[in-house]
Protein backbone atom coordinates (compact mmCIF):
# COMPACT_ATOMS: atom_id res chain seq x y z
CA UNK A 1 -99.29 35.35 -224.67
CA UNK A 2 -96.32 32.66 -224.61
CA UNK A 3 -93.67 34.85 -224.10
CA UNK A 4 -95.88 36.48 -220.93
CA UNK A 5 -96.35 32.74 -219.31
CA UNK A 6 -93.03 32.33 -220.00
CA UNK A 7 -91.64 35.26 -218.31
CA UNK A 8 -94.16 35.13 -215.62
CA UNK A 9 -92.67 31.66 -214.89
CA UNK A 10 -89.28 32.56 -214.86
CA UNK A 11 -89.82 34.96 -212.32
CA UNK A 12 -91.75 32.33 -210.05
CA UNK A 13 -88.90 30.31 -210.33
CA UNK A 14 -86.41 32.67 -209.71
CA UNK A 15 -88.47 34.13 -206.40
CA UNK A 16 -88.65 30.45 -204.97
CA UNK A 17 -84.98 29.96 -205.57
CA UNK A 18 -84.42 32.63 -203.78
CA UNK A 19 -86.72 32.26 -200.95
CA UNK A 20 -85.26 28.85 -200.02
CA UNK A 21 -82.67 29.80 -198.04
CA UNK A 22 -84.44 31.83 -195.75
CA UNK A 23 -86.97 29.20 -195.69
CA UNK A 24 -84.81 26.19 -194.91
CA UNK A 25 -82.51 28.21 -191.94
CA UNK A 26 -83.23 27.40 -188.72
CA UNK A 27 -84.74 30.61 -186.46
CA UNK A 28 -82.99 31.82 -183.47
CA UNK A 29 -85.52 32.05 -180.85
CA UNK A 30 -85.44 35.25 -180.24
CA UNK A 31 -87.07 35.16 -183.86
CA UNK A 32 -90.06 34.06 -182.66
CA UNK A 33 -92.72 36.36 -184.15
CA UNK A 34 -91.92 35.56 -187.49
CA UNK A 35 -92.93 32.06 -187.35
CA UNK A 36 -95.90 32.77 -188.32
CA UNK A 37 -94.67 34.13 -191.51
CA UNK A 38 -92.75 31.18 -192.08
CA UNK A 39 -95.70 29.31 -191.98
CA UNK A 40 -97.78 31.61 -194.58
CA UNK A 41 -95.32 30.78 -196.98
CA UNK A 42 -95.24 27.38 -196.64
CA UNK A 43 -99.05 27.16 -196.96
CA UNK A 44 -98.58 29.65 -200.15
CA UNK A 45 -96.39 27.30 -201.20
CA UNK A 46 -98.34 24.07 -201.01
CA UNK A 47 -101.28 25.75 -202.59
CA UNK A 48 -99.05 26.53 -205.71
CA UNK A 49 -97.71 22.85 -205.98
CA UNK A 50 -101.60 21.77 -205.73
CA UNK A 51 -102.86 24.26 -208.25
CA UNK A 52 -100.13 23.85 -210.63
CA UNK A 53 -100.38 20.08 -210.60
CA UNK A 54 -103.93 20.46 -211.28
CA UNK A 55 -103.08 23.08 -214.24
CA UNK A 56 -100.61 20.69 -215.71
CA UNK A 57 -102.86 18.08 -215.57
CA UNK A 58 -105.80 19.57 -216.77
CA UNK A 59 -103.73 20.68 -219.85
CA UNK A 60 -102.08 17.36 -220.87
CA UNK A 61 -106.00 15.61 -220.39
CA UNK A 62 -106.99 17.89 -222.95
CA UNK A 63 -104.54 17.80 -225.33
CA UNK A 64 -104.01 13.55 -224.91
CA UNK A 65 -108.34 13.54 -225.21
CA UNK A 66 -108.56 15.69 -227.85
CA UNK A 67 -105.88 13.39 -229.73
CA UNK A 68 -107.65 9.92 -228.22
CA UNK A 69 -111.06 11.11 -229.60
CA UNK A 70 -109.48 11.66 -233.32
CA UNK A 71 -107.50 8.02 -233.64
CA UNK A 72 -110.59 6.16 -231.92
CA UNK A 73 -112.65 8.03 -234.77
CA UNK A 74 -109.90 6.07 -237.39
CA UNK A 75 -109.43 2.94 -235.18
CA UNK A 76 -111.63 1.80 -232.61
CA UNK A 77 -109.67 -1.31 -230.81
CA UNK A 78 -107.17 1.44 -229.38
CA UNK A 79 -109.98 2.70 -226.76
CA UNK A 80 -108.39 0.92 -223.88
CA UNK A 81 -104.34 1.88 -224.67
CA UNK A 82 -106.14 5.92 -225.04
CA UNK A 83 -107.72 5.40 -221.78
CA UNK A 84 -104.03 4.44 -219.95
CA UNK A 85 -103.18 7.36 -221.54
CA UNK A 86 -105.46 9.63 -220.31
CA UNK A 87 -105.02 8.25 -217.05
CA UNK A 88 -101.20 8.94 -217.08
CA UNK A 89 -101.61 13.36 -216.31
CA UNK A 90 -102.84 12.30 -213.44
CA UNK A 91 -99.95 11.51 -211.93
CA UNK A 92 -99.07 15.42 -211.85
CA UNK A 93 -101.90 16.08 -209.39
CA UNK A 94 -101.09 13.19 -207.09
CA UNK A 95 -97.67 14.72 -207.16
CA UNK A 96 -98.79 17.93 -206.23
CA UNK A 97 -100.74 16.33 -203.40
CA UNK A 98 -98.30 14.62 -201.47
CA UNK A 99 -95.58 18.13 -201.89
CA UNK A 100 -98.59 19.67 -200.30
CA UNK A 101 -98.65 17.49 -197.57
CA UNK A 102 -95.24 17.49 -197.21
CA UNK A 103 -94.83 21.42 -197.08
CA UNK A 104 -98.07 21.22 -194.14
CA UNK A 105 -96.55 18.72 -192.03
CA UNK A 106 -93.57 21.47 -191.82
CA UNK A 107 -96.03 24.25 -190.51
């Protein structure tokens, strides 16, 4: 299952990498009909960055609550340090956010 994430990755990478060229050029206008796919990537591509900040985040919440829930079970006073991190993942998602909103305002 790893080694299928892992290669399914690589390839998402590698397909961005090499979309970003086309993406970034500017269009001659007598390009004009293909704005419009131009802009279907770019909203692809901010859904991605949204749902793979929320992924990532989701993942590291379980893992860091999982963890919290067994050393608050040992030591109690360290609630409030396991809460700051639990809050940290969330970062990811906020991340994700503002790319997305980034990658609209092009549209």
């Amino acid at each position: 299952m790893y080694k299928a994430v892992r290669v399914v990755g690589i390839a998402l990478v590698l397909a961005v990498v090499l979309a970003l060229p086309a993406l970034s050029a500017e269009a001659p206008e007598a390009a004009a009909p293909r704005d419009g796919l131009r802009a279907g990537l770019l909203g692809i591509a901010a859904a991605l960055s949204v749902a793979f900040g929320a992924l990532g985040t989701a993942w590291a919440q379980s893992r860091i609550g999982a963890a919290a829930a067994g050393a608050m079970a040992e030591r109690p006073e360290i609630g409030g340090l396991m809460l700051v991190f639990l809050a940290l993942p969330e970062t990811m998602i906020i991340l994700g956010f503002l790319v997305a909103f980034f990658l609209i305002g092009r549209i």
